[in-house]
Protein backbone atom coordinates (compact mmCIF):
# COMPACT_ATOMS: atom_id res chain seq x y z
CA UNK A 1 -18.51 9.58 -21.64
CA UNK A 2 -15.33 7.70 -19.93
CA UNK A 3 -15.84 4.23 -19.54
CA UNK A 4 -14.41 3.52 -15.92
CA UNK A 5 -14.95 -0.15 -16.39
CA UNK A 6 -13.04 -0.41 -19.70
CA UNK A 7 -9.84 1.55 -18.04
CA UNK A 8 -10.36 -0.98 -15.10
CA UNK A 9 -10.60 -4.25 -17.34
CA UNK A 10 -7.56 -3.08 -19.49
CA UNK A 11 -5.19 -2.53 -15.95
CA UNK A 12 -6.43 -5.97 -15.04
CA UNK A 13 -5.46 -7.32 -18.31
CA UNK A 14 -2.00 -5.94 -17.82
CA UNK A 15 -2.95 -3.91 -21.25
CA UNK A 16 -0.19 -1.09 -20.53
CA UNK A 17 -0.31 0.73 -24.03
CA UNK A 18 -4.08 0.41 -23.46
CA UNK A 19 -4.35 1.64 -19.99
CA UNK A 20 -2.17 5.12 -21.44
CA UNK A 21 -4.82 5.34 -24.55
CA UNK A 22 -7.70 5.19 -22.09
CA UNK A 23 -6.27 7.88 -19.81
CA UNK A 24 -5.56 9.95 -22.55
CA UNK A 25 -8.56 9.32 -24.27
CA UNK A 26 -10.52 10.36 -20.80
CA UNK A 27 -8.45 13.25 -20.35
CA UNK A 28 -9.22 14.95 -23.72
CA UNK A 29 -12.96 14.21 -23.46
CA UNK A 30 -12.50 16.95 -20.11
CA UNK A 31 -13.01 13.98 -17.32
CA UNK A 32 -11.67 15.29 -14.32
CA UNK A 33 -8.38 13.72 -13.25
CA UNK A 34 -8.97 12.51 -9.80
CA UNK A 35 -12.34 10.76 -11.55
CA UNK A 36 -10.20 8.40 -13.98
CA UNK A 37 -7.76 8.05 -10.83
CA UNK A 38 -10.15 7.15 -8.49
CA UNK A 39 -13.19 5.41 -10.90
CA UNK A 40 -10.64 3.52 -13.32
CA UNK A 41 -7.32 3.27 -11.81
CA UNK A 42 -7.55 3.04 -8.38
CA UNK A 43 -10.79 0.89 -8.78
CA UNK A 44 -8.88 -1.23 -11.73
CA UNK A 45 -6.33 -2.19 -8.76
CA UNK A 46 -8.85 -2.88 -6.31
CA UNK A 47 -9.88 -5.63 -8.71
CA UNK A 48 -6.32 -6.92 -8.84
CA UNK A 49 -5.96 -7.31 -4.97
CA UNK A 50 -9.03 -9.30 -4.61
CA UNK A 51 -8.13 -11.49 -7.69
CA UNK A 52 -4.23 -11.92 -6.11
CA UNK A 53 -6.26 -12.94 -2.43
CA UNK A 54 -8.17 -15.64 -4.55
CA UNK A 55 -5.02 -16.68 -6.09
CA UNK A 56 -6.07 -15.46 -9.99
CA UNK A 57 -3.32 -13.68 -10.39
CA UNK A 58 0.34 -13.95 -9.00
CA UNK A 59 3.46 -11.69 -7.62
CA UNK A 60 4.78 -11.19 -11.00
CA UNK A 61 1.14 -10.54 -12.69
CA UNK A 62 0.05 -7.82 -9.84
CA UNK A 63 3.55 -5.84 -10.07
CA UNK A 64 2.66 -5.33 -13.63
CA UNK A 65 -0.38 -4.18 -12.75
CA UNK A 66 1.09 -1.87 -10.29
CA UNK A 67 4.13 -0.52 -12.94
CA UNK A 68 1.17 -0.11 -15.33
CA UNK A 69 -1.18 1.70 -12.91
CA UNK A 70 1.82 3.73 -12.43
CA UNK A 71 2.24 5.09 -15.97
CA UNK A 72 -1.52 5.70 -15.91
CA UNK A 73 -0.87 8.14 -13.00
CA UNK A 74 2.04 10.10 -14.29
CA UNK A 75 0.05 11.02 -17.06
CA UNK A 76 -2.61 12.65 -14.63
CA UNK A 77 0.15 13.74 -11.84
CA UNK A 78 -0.10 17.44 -13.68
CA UNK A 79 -3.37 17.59 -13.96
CA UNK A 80 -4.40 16.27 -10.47
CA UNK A 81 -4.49 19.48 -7.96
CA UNK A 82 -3.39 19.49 -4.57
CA UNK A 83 -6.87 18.82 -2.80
CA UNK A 84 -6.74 15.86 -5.58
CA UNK A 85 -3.72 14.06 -4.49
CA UNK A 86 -3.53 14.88 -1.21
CA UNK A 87 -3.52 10.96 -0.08
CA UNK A 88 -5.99 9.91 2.54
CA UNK A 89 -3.29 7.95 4.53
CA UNK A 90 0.48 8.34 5.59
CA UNK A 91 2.17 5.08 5.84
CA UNK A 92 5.15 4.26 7.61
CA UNK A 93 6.12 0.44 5.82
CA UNK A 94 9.64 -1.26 6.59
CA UNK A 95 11.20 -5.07 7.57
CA UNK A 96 11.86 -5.13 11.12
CA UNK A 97 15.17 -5.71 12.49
CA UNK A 98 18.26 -8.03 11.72
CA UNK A 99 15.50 -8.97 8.65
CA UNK A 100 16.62 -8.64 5.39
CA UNK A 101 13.91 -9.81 3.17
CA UNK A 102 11.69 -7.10 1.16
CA UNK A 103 9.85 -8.61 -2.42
CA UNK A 104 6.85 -9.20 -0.07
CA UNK A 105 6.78 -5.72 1.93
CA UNK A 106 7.41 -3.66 -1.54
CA UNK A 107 4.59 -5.53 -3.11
CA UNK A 108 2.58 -4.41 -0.13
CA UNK A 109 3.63 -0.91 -0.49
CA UNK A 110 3.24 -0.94 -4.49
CA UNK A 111 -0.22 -1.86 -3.69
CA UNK A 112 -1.01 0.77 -1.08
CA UNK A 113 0.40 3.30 -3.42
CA UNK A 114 -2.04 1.90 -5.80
CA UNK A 115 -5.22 1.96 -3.48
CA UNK A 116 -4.16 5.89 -2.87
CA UNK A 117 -1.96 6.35 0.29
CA UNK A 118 1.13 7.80 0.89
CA UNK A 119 3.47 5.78 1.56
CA UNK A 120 7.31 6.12 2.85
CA UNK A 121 9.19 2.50 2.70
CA UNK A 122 11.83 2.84 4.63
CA UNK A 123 13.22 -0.76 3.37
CA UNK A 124 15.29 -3.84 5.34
CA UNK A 125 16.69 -4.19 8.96
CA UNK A 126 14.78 -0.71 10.46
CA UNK A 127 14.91 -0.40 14.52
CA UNK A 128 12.75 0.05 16.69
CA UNK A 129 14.14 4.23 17.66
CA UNK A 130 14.23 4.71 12.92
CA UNK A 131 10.55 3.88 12.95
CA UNK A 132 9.64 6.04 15.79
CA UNK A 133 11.51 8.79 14.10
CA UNK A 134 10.01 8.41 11.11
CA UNK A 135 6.14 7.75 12.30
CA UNK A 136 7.38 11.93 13.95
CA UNK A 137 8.29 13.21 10.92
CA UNK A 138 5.96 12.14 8.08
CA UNK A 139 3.37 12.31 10.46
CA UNK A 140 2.14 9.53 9.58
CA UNK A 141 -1.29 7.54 10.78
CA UNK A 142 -0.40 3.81 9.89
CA UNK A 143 2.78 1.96 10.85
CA UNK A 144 3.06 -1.59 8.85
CA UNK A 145 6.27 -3.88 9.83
CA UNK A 146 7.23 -7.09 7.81
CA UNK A 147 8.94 -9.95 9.32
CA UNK A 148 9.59 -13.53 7.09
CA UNK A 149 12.08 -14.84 9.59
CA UNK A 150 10.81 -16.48 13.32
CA UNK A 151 13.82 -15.06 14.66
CA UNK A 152 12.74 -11.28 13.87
CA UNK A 153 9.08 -11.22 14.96
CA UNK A 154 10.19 -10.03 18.44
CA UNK A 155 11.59 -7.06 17.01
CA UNK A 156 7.54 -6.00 16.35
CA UNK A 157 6.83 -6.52 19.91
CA UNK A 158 9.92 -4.51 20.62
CA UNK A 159 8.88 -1.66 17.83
CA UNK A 160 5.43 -1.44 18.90
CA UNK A 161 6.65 -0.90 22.50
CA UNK A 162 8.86 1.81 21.65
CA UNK A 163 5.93 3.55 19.71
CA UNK A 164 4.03 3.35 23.25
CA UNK A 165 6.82 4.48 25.07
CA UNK A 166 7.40 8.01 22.60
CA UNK A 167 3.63 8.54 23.53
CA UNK A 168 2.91 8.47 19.57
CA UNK A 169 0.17 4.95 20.06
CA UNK A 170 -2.67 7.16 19.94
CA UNK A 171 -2.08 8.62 16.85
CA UNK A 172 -1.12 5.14 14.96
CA UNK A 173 -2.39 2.35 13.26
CA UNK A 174 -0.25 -0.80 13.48
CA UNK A 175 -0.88 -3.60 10.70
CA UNK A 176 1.92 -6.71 10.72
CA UNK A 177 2.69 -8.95 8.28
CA UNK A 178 5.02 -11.56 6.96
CA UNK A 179 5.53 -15.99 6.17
CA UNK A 180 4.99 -16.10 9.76
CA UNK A 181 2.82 -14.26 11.27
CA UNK A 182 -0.45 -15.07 12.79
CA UNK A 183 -3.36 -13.47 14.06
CA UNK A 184 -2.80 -14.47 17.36
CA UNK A 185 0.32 -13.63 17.35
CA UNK A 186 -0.63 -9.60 16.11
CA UNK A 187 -3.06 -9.75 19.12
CA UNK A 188 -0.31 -10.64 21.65
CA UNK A 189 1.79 -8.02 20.42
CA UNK A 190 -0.91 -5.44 20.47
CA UNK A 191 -0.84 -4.72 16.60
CA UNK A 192 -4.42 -3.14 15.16
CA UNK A 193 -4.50 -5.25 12.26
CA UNK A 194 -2.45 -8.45 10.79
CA UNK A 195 -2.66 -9.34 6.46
CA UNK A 196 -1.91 -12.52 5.10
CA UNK A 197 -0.87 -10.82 1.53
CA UNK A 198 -0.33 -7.68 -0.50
CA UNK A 199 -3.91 -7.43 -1.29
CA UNK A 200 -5.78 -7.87 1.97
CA UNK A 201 -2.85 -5.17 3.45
CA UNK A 202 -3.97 -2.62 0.91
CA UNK A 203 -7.63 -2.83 1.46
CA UNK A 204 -6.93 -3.20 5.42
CA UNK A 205 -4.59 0.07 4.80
CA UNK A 206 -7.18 1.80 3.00
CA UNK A 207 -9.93 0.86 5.63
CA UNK A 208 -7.70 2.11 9.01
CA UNK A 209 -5.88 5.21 7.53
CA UNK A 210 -7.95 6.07 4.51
């Protein structure tokens, strides 16, 4: 019998040879793949978002977590079918305009990886007319936008009113985020959701387009 918990308290422990043995371990005792995704990974990760929202553990600690979740995954990428991995989300993440800053917004996107969506980062300095493109052509149902400067936040105003005016709002989640953003703020702008941090953005990912 896998021991989800184990594989979960080894990720969180940032055990990566440990994490691989586990897998392994669970794959040659038959478990089905998308169980030790789902039950250990996935669920192992979970447990690092709430820990990194109560300040336990830190940027550095949860990207290791993320790189090791990672090589947990490529190990059942072969033997996850396509009804498996077909993600439960499409995510559109970038920094919005003229903003150049992106440890914060590829944390976030590590993270909703991690909690099972698909997610396209489209990195630094992305216009209002690329993100509309893109939200076309992945098809996706979640737009997140980054901003750390004060200066930039008008560009999500200006983003999410291009996404009205290509007729896609309907189909799309927004979620904002950045230094400074508020919830007020994501309200006057007409945003869905706002996150604080990497952790809350995953779980608030995995709530809206999950």
């Amino acid at each position: 019998m896998t021991d989800f918990n184990k594989i979960q308290e080894t990720l969180v422990n940032l055990d990566a040879e440990g994490v691989i043995q586990l897998v392994n371990d669970a794959v040659k005792e038959g478990t089905p793949a998308s169980d030790i995704l789902n039950k250990g990974l996935i669920a192992g990760m979970d447990i690092v978002g709430e820990k990194m929202e109560n300040e336990d553990m830190f940027i550095p600690e949860v990207l290791m977590a993320a790189q090791t979740m990672s090589q947990g995954v490529e190990i059942l990428k072969p033997l996850l079918g396509e009804d498996d991995t077909s993600a439960k989300g499409s995510v559109i993440i970038g920094t919005v305009k003229g903003d150049l800053h992106d440890i914060g917004k590829n944390l976030v996107a590590m993270m909703m990886e991690s909690a099972g969506l698909t997610v396209h980062n489209l990195g630094v300095d992305i216009a209002p007319e690329e993100f509309v493109k893109q939200i076309k052509e992945k098809n996706a149902n979640l737009l997140c936008m980054s901003a750390l400067l004060t200066t930039t936040m008008p560009m999500m105003k200006q983003t999410i009113d291009a996404v009205v005016e290509s007729g896609l709002r309907d189909q799309i989640k927004i979620m904002v985020g950045g230094a400074p953003v508020t919830q007020g703020f994501a309200d006057d702008i007409g945003a869905d959701a706002m996150a604080p941090d990497a952790g809350s953005a995953a779980k608030k990912a995995k709530a809206i387009a999950g």
